[in-house]
N, C-alpha and C. Protein backbone atom coordinates (compact mmCIF):
# COMPACT_ATOMS: atom_id res chain seq x y z
N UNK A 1 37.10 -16.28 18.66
CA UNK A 1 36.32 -16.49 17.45
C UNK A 1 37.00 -15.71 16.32
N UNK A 2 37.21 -16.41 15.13
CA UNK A 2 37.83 -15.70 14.48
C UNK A 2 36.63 -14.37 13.21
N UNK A 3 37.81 -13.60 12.65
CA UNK A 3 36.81 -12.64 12.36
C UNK A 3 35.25 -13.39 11.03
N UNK A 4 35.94 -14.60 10.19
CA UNK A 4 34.86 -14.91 9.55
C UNK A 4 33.44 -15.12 10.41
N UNK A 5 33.79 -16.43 11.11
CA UNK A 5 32.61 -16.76 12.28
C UNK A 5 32.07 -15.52 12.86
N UNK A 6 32.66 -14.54 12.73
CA UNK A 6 31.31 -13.17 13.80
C UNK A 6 31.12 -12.75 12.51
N UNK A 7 31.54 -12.86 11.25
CA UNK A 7 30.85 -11.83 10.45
C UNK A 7 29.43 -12.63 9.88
N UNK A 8 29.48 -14.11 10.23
CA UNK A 8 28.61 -15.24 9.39
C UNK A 8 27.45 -14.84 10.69
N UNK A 9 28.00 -14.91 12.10
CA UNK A 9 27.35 -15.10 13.70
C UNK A 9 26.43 -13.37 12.97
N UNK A 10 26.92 -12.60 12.92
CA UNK A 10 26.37 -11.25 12.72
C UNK A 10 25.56 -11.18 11.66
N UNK A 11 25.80 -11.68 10.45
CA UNK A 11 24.77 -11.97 9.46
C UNK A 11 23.65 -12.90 9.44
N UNK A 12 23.83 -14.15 10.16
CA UNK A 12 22.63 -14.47 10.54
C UNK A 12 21.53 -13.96 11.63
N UNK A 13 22.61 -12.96 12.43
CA UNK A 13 21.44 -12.37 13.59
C UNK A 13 20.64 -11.41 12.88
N UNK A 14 21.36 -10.80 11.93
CA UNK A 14 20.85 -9.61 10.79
C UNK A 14 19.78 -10.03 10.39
N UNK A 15 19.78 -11.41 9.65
CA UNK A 15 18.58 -11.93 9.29
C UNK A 15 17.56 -12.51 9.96
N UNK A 16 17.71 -13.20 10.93
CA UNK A 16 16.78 -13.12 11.63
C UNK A 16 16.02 -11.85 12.51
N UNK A 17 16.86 -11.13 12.54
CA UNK A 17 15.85 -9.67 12.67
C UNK A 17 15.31 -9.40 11.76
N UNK A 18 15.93 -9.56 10.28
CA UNK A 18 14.82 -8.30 9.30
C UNK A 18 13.93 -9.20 9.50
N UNK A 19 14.00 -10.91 9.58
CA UNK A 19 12.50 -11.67 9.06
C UNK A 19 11.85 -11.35 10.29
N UNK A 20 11.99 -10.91 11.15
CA UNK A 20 10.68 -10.50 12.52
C UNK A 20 10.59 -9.41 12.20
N UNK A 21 11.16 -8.22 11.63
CA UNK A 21 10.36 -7.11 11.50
C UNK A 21 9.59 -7.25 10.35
N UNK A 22 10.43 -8.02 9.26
CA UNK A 22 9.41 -8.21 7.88
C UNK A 22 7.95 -9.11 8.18
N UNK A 23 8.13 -9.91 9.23
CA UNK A 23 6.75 -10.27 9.59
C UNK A 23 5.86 -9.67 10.23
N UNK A 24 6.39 -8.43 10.78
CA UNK A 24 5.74 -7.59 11.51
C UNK A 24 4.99 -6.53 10.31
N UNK A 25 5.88 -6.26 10.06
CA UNK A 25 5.05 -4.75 8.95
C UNK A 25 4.41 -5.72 7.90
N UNK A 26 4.11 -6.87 7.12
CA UNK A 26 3.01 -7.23 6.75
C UNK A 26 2.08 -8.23 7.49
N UNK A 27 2.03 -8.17 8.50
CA UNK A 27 0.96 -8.76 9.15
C UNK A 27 0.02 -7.24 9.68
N UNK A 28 -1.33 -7.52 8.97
CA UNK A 28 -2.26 -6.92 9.56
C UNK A 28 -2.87 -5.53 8.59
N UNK A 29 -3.13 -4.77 8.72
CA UNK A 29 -3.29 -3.66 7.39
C UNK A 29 -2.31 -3.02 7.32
N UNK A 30 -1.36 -3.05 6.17
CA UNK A 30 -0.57 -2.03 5.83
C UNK A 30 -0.73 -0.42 6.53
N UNK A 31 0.21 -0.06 7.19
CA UNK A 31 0.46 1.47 7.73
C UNK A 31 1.28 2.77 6.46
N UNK A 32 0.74 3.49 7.21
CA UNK A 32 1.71 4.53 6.00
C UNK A 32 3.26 4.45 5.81
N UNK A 33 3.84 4.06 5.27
CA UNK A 33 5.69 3.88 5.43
C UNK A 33 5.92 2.20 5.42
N UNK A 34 5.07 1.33 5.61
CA UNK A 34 5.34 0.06 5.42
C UNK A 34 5.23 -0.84 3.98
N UNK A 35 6.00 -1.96 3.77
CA UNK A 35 5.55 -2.45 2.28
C UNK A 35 4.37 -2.95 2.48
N UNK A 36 3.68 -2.83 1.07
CA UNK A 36 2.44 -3.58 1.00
C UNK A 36 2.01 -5.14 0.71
N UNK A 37 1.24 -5.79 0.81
CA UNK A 37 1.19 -7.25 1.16
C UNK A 37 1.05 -7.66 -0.09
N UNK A 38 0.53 -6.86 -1.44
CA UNK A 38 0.60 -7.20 -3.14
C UNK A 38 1.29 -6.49 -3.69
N UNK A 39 1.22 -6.85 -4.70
CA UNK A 39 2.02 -6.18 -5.78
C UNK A 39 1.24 -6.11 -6.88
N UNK A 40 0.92 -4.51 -7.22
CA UNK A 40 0.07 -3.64 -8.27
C UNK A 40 0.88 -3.54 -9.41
N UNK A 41 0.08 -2.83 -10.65
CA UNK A 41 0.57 -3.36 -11.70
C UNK A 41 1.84 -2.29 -11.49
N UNK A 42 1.39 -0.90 -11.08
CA UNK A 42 2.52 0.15 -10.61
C UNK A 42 3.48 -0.10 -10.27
N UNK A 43 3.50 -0.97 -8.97
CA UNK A 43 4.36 -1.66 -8.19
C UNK A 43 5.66 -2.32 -9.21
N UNK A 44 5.14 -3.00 -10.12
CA UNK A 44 5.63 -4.11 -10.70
C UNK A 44 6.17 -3.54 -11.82
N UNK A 45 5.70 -2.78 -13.00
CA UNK A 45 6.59 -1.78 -13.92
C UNK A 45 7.69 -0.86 -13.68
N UNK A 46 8.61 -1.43 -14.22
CA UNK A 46 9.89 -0.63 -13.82
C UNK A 46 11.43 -2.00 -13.74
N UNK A 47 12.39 -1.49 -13.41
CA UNK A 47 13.08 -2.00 -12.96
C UNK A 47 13.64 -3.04 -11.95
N UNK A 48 13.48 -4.47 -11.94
CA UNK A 48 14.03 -5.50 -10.94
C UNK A 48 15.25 -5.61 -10.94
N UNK A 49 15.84 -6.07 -9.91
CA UNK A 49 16.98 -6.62 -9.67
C UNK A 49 16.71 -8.32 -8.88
N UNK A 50 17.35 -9.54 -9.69
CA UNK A 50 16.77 -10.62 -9.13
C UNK A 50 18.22 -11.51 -8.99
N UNK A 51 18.06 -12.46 -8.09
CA UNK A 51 19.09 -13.48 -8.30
C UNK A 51 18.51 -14.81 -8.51
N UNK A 52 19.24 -15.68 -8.38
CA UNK A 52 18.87 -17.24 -8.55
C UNK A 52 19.48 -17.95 -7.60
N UNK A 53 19.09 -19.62 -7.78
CA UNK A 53 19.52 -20.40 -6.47
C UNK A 53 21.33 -20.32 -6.03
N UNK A 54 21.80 -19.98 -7.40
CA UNK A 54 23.83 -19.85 -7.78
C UNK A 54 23.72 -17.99 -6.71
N UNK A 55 22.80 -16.90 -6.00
CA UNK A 55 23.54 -16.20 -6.05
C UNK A 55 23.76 -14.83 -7.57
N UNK A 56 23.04 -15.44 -8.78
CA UNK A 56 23.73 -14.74 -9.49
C UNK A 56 22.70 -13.16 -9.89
N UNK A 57 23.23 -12.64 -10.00
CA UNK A 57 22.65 -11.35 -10.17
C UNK A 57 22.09 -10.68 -11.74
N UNK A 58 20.75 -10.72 -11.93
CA UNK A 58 20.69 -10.00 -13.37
C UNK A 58 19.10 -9.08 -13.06
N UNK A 59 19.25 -8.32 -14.33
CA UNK A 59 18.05 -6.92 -14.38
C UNK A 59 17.35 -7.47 -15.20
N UNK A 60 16.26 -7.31 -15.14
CA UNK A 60 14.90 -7.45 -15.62
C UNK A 60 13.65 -6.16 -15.92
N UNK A 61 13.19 -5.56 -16.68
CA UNK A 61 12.72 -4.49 -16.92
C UNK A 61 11.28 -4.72 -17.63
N UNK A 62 10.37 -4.09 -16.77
CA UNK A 62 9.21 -4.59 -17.30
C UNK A 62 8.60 -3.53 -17.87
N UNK A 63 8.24 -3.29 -19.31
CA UNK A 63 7.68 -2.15 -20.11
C UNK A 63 6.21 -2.02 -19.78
N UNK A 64 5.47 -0.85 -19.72
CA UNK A 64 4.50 -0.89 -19.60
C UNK A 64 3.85 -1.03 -20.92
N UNK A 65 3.79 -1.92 -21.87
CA UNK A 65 3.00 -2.91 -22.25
C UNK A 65 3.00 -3.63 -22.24
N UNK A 66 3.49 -4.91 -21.33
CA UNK A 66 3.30 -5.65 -20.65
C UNK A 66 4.76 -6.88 -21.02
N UNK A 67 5.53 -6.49 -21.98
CA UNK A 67 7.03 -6.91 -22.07
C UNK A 67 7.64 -6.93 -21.46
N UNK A 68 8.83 -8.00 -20.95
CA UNK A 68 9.44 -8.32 -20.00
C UNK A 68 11.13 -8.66 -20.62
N UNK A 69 11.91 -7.96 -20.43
CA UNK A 69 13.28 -8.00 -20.60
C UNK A 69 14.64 -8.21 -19.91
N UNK A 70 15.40 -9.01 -20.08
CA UNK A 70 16.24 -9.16 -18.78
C UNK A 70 17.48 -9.51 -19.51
N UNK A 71 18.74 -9.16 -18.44
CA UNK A 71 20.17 -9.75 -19.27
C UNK A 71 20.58 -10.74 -18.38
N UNK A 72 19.91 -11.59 -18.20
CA UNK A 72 20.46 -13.28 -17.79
C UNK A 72 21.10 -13.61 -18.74
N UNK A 73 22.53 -14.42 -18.57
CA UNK A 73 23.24 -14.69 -19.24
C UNK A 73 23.56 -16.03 -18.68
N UNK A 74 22.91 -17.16 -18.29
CA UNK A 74 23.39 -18.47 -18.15
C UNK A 74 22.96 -19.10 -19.11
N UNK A 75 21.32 -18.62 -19.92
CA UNK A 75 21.27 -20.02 -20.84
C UNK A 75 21.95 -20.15 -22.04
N UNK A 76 21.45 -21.24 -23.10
CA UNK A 76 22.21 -21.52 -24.34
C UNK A 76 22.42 -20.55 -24.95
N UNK A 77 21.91 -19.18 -24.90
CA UNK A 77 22.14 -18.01 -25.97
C UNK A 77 23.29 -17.09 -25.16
N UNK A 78 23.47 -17.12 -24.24
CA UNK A 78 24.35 -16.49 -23.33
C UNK A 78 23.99 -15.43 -23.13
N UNK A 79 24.24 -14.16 -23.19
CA UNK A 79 24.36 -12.89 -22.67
C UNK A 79 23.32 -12.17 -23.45
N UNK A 80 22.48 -13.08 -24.22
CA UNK A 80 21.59 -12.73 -25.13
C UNK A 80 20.45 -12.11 -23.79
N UNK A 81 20.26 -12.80 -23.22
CA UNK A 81 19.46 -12.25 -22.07
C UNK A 81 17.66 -12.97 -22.40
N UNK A 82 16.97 -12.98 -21.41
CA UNK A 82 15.40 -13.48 -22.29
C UNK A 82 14.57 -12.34 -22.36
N UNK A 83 13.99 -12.80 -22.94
CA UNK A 83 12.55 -12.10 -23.63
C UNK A 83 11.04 -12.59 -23.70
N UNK A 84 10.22 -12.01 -23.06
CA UNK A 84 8.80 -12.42 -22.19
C UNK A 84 7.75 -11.15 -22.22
N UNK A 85 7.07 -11.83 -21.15
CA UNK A 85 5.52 -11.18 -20.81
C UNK A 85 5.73 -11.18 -19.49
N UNK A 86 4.87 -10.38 -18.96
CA UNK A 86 4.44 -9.99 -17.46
C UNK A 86 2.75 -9.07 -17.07
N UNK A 87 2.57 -10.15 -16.13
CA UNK A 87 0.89 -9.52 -15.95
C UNK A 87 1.11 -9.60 -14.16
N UNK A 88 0.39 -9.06 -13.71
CA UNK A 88 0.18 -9.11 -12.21
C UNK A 88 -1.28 -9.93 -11.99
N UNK A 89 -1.22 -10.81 -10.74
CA UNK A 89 -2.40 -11.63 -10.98
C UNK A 89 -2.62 -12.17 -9.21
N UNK A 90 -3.68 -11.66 -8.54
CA UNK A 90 -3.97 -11.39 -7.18
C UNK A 90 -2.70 -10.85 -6.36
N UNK A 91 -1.96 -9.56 -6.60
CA UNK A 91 -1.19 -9.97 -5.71
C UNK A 91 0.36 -9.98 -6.26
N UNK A 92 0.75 -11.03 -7.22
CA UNK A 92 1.33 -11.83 -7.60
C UNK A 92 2.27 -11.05 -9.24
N UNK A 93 3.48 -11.31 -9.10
CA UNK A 93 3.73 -10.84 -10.29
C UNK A 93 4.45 -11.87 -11.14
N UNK A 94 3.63 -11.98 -12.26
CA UNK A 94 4.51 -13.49 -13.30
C UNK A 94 5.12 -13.10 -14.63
N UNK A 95 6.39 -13.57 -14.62
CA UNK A 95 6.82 -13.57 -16.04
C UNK A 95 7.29 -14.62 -16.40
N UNK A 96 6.62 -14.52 -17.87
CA UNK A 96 6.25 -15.65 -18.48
C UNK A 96 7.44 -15.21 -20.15
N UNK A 97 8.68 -16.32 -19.84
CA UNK A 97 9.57 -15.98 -20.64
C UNK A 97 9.28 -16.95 -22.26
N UNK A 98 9.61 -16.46 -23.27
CA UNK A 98 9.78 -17.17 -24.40
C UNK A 98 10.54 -18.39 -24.37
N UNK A 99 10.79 -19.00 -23.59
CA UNK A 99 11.66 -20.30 -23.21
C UNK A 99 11.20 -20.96 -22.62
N UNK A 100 10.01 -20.47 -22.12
CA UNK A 100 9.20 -21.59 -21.05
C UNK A 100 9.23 -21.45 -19.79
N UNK A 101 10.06 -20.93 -19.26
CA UNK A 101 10.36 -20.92 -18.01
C UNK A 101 9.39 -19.46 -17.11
N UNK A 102 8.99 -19.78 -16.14
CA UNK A 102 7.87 -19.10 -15.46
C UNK A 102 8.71 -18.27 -13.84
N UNK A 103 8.88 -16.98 -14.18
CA UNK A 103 9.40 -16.40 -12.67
C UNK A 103 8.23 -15.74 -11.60
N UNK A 104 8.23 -16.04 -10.83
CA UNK A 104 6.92 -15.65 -9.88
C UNK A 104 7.27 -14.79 -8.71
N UNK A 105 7.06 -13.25 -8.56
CA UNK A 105 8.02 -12.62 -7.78
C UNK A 105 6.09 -12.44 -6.35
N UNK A 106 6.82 -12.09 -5.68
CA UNK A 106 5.76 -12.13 -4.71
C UNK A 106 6.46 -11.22 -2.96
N UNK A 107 5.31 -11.02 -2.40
CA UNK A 107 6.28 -10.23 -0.82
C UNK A 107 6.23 -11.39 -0.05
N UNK A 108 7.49 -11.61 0.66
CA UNK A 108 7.84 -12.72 1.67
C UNK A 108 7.95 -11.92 2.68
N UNK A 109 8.41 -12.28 3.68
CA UNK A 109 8.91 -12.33 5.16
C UNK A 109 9.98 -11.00 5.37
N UNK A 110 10.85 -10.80 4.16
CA UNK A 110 11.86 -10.19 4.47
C UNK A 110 11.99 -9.35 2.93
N UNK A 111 11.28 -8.78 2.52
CA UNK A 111 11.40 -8.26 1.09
C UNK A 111 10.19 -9.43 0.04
N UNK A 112 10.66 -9.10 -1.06
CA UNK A 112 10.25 -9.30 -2.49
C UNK A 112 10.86 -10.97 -2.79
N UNK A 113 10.44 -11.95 -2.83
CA UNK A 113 11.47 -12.84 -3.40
C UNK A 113 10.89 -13.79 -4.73
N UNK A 114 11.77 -14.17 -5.16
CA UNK A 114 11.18 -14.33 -6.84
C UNK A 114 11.34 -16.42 -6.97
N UNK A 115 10.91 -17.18 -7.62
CA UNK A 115 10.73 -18.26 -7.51
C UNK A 115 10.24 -18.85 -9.13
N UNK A 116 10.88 -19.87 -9.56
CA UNK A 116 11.81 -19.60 -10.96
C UNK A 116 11.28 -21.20 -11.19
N UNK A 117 10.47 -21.70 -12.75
CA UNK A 117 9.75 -23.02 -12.68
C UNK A 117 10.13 -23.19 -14.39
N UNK A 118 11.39 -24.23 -14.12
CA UNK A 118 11.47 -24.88 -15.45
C UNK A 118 10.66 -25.06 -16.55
N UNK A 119 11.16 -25.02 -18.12
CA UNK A 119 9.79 -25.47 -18.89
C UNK A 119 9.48 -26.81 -18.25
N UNK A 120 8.01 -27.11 -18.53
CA UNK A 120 7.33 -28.10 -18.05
C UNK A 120 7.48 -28.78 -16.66
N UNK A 121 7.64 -27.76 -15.37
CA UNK A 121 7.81 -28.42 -14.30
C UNK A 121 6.54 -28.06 -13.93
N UNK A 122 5.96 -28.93 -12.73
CA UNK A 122 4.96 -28.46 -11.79
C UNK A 122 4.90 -27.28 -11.30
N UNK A 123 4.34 -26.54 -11.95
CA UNK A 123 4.44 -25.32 -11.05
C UNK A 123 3.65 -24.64 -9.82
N UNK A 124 2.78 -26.43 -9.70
CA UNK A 124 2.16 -26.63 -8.32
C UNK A 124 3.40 -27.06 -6.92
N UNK A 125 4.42 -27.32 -7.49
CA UNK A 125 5.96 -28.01 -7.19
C UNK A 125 6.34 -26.97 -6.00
N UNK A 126 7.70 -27.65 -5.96
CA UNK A 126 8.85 -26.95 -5.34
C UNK A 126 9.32 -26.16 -6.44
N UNK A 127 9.80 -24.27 -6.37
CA UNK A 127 10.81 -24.20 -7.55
C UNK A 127 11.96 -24.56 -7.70
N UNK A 128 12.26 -25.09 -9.48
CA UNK A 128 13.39 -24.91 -9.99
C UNK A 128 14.82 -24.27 -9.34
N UNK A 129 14.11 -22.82 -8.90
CA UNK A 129 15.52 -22.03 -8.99
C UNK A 129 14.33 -21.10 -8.32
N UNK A 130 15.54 -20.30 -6.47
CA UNK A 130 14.60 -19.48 -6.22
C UNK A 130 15.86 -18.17 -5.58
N UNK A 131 15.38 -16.81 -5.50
CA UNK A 131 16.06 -15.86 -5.21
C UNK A 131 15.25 -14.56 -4.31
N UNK A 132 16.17 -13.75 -4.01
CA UNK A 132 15.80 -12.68 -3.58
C UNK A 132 15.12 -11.62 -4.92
N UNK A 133 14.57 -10.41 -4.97
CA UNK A 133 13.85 -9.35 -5.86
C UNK A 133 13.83 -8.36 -5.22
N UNK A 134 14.59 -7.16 -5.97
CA UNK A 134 14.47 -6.03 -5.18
C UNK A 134 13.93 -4.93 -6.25
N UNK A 135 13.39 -4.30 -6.42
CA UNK A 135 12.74 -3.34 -6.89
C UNK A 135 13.29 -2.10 -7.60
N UNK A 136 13.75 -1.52 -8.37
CA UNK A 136 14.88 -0.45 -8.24
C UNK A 136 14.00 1.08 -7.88
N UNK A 137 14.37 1.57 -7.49
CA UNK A 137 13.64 2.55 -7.19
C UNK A 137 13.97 4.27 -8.57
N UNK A 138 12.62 4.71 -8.86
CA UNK A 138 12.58 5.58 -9.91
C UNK A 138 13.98 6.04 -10.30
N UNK A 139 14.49 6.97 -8.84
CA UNK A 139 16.38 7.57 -9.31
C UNK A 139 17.03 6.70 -9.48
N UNK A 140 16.84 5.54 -9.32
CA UNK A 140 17.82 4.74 -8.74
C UNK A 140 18.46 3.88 -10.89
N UNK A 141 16.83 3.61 -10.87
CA UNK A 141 17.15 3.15 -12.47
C UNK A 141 18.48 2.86 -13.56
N UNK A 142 18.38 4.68 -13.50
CA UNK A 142 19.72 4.63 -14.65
C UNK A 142 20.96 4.59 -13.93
N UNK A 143 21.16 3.94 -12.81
CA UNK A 143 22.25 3.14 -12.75
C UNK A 143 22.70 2.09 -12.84
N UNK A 144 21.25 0.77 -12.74
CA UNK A 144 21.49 -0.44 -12.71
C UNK A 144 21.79 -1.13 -13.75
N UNK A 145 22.83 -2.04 -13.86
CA UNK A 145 23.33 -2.68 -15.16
C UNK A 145 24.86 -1.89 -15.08
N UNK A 146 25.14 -1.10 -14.56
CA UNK A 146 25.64 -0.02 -15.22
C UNK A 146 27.12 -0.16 -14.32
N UNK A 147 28.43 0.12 -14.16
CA UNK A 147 29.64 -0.33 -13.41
C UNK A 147 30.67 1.06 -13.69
N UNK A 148 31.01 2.19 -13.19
CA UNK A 148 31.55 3.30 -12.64
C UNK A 148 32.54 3.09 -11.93
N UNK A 149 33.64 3.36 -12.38
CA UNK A 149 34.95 3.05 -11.42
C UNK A 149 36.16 4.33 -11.77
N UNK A 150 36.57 5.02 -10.84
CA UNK A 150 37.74 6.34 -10.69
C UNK A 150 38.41 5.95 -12.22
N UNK A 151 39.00 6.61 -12.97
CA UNK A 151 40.01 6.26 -14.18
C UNK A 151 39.72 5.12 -15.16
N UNK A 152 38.11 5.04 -15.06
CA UNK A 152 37.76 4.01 -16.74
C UNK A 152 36.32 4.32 -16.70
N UNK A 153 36.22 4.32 -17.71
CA UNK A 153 35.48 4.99 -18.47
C UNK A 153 33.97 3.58 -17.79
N UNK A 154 32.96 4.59 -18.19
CA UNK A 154 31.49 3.96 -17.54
C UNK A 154 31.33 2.75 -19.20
N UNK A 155 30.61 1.55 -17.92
CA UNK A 155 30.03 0.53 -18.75
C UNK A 155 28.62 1.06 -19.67
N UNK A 156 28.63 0.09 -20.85
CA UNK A 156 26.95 0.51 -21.22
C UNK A 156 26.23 0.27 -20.36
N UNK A 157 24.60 0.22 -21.04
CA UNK A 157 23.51 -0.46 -20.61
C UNK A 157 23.83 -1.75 -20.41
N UNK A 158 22.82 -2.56 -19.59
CA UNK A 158 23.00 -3.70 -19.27
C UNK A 158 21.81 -3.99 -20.31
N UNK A 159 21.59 -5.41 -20.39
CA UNK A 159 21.14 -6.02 -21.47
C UNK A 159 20.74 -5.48 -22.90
């Protein structure tokens, strides 16, 4: 077997483990050290890290007044990034961008995953565009966006 095939053979066994343990630690009442089955408004202020159906990677920062900021750089404005709202709603965390477009982050099986609804699609539907969501954690913050490499000098902020 060559080395790609065991690293693809090894990554899918990877995943199918986290999704049995991720079904394990939210099934039933949350324990001390496990994630929780919603997402509070606490939970949800602060720093995301999200992708889309491409794979692609951008930050999203939710102010606690209820503003929602991110440096997505695929649509017509480019690197302009969007600009929104965010409320938490049973559970559920939505941002609701100035473009129309609706991101719905929520706990799955295996983490946080986020699920992305065109202007004017069903958003009773299938999504648009769907990804993983990871959370950044308090220290973790003022690094994200951010690119550090031996002999050049540090990137700005991201968006």
């Amino acid at each position: 077997m060559n080395h790609m095939k065991l690293i693809k053979n090894l990554a899918l066994a990877c995943a199918i483990g986290a999704s049995l343990l991720g079904v394990a630690c939210v099934s039933g009442s949350p324990k001390s050290g496990t994630m929780t089955t919603e997402i509070t408004r606490d939970v949800a202020e602060g720093t995301w890290a999200l992708t889309d159906s491409e794979n692609a990677l951008f930050d999203v920062n939710l102010l606690n007044d209820g503003v929602a900021i991110s440096n997505w750089c695929k649509g017509p404005d480019g690197a302009k990034g969007e600009h929104g709202n965010w409320k938490v709603e049973d559970g559920v965390l939505l941002l609701n961008w100035t473009d129309g477009w609706l991101d719905v982050i929520q706990l799955g099986h295996i983490g946080f995953e986020k699920y992305s609804y065109a202007p004017r699609a069903n958003r009773q539907g299938p999504p648009t565009s769907f990804g993983q969501a990871v959370k950044g954690l308090n220290y973790s913050t003022q690094w994200q966006g951010k690119t550090v490499a031996p002999g050049l000098p540090a990137a700005g902020p991201a968006g």
